[in-house]
N, C-alpha and C. Protein backbone atom coordinates (compact mmCIF):
# COMPACT_ATOMS: atom_id res chain seq x y z
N UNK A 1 12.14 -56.51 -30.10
CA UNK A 1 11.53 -55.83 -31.22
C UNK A 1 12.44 -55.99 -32.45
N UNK A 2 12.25 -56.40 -33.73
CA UNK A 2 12.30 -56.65 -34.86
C UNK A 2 12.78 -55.30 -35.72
N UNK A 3 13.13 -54.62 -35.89
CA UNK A 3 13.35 -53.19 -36.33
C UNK A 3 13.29 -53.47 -37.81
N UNK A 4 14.67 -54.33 -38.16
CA UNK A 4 14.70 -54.73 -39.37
C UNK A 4 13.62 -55.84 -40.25
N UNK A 5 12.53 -56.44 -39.61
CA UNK A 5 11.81 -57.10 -40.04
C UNK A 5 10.67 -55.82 -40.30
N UNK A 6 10.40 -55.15 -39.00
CA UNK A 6 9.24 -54.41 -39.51
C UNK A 6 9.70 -52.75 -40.53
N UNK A 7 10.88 -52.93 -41.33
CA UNK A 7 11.17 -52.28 -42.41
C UNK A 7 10.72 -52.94 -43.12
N UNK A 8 11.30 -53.99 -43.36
CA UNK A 8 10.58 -55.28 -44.41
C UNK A 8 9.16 -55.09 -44.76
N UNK A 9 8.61 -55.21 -43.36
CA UNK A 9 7.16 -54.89 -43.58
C UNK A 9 6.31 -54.02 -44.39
N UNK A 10 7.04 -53.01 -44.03
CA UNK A 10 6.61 -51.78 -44.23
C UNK A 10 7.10 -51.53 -45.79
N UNK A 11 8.01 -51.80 -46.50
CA UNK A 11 8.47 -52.29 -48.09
C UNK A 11 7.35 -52.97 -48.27
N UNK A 12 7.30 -54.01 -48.28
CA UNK A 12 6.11 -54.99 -49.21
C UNK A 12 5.03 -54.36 -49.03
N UNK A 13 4.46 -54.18 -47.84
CA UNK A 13 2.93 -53.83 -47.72
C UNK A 13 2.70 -52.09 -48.79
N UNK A 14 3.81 -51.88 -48.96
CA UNK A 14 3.99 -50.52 -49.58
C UNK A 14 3.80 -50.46 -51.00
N UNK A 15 4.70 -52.09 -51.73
CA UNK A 15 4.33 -52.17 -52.99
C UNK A 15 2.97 -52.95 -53.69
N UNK A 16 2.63 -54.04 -52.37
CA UNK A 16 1.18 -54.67 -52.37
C UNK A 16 0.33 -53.48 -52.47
N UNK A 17 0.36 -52.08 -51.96
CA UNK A 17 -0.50 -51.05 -51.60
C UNK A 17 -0.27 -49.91 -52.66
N UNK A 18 0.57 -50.18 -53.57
CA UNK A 18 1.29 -49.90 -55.39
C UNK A 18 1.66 -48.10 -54.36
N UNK A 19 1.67 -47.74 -53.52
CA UNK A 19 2.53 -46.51 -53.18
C UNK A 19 3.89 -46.31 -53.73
N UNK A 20 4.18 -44.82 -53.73
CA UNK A 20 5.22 -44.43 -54.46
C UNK A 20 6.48 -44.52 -53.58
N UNK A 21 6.10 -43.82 -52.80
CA UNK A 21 6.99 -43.74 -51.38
C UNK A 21 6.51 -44.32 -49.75
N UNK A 22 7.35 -44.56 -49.02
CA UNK A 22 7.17 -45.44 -47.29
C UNK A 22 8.09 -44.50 -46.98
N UNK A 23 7.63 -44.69 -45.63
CA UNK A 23 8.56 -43.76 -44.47
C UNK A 23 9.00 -44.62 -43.25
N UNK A 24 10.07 -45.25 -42.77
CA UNK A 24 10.60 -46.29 -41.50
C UNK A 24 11.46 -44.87 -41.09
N UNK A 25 11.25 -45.54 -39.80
CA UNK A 25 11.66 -44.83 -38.61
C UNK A 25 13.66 -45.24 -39.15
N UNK A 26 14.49 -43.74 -38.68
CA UNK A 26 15.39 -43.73 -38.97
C UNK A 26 16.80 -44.99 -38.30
N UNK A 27 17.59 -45.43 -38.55
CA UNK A 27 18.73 -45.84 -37.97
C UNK A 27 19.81 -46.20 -39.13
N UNK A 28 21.06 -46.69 -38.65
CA UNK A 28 22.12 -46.73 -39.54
C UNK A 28 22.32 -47.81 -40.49
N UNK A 29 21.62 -49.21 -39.58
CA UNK A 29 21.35 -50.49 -40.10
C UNK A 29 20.82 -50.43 -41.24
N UNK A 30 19.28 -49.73 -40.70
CA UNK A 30 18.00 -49.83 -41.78
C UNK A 30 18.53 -48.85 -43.05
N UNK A 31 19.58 -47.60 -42.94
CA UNK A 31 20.22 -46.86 -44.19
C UNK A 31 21.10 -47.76 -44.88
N UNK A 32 21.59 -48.22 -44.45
CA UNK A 32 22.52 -48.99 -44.93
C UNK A 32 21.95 -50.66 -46.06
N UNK A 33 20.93 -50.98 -45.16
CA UNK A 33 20.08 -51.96 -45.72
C UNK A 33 19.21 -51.19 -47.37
N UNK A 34 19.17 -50.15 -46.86
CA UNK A 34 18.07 -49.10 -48.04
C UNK A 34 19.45 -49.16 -48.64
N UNK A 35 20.19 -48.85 -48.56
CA UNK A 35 21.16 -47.98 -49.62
C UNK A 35 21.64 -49.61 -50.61
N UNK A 36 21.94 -51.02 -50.07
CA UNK A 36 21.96 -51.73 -50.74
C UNK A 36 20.91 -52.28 -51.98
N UNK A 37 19.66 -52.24 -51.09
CA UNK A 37 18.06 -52.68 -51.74
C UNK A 37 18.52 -51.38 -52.90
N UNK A 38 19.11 -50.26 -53.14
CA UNK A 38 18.74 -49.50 -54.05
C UNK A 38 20.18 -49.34 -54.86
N UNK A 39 20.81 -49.77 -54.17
CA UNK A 39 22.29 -50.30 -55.41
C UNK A 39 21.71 -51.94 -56.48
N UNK A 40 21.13 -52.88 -56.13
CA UNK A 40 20.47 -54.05 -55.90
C UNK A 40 19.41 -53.63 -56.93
N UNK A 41 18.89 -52.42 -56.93
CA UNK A 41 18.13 -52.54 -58.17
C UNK A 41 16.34 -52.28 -57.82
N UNK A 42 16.26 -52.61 -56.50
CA UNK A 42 15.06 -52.79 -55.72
C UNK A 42 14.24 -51.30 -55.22
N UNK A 43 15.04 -50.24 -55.08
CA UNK A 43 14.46 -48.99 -54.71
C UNK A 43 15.33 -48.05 -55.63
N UNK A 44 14.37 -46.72 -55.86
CA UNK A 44 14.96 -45.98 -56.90
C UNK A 44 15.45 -45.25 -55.89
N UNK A 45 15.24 -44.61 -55.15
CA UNK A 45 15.81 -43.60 -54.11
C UNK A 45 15.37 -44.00 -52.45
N UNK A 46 16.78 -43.26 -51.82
CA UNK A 46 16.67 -43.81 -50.76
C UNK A 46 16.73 -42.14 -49.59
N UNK A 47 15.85 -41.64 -49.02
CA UNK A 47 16.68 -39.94 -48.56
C UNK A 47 16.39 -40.10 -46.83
N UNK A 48 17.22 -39.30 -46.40
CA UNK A 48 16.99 -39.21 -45.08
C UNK A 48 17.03 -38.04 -44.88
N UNK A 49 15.50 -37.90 -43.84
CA UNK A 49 14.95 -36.46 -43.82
C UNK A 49 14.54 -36.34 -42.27
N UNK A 50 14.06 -35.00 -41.95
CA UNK A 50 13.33 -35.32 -40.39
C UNK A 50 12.51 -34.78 -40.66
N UNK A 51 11.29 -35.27 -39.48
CA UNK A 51 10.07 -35.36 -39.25
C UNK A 51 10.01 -34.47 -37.92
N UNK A 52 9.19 -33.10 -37.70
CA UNK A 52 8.28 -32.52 -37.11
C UNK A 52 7.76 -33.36 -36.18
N UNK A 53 7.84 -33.46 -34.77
CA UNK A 53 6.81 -33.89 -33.77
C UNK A 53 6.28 -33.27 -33.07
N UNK A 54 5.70 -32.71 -32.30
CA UNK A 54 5.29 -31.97 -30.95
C UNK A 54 6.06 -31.29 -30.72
N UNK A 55 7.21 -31.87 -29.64
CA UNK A 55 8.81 -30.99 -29.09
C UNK A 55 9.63 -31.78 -29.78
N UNK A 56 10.23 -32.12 -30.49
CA UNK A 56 11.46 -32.63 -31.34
C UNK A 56 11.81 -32.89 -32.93
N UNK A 57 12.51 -33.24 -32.75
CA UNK A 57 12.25 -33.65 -34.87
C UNK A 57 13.38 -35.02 -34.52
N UNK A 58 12.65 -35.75 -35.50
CA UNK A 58 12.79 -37.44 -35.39
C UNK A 58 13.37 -37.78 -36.87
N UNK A 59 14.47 -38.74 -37.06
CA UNK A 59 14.87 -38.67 -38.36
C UNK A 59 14.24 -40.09 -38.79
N UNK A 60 13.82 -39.67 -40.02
CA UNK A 60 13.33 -40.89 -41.42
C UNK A 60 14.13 -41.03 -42.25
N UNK A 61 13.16 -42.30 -42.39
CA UNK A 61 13.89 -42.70 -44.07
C UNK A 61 12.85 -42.83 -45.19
N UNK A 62 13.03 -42.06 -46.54
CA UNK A 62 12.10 -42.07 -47.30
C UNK A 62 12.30 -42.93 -48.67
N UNK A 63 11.48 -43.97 -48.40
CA UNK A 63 12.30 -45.03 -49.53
C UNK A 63 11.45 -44.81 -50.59
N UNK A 64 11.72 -44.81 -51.68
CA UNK A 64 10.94 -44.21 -53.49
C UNK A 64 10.94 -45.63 -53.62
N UNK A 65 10.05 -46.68 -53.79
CA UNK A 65 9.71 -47.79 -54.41
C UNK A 65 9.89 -47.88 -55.79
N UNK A 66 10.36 -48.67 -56.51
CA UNK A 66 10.61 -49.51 -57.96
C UNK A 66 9.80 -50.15 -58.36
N UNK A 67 8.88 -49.75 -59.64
CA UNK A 67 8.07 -50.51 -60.25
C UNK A 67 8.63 -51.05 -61.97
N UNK A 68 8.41 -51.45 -62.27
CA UNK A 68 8.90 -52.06 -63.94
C UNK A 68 7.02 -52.30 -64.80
N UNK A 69 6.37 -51.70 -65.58
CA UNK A 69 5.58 -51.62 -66.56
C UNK A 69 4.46 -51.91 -64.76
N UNK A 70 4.60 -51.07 -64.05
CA UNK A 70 3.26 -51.68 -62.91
C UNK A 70 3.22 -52.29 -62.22
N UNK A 71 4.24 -53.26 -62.33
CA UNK A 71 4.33 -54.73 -61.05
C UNK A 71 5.76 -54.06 -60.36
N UNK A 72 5.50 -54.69 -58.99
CA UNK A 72 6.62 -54.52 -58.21
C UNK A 72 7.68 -55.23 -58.67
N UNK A 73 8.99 -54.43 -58.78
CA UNK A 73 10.25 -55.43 -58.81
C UNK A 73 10.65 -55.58 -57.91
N UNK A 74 9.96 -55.90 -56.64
CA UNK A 74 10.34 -56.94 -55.65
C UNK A 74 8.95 -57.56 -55.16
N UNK A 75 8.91 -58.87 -55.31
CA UNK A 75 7.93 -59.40 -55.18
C UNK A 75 7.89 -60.19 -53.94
N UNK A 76 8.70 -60.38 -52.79
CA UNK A 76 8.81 -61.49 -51.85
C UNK A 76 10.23 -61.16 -50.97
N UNK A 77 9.54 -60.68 -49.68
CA UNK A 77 10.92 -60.12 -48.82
C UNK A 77 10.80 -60.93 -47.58
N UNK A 78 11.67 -61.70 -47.11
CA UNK A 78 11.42 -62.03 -45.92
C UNK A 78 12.85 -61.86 -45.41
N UNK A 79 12.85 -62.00 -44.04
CA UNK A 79 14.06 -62.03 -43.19
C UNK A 79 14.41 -63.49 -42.76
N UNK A 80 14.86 -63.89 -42.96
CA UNK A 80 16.10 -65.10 -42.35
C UNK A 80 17.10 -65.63 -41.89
């Protein structure tokens, strides 16, 4: 499983979908990856919060997407 690709995912399809905010499932990689994308210029905010389940609480990440006059300022993410 891809963890860090399907963050990726979940970014683009977020700004293709002009949303304000995405939510990826929490880890240290994927904070660390957010916290660059938003030094980088690419996300305005990056927070880590938890999420309510049934019996537990599960930690997120709530990434605030970057737009410039409407268009995404990130236009093309892939992993390589």
């Amino acid at each position: 499983m891809d963890t860090i690709g399907d963050m990726l995912t979940i970014i683009r399809n977020g700004y293709l979908s002009k949303k304000k905010t995405v939510v990826v499932p929490f880890s240290r990689m994927k904070k660390e990856l957010a916290r660059i994308f938003q030094k980088e210029g690419y996300l305005d905010q990056v927070q880590e919060n938890e999420k309510k389940t049934r019996n537990s609480k599960v930690k997120i990440l709530t990434l605030t997407l970057r737009y410039n006059d409407g268009s995404p300022v990130l236009s093309g993410v892939k992993r390589v």
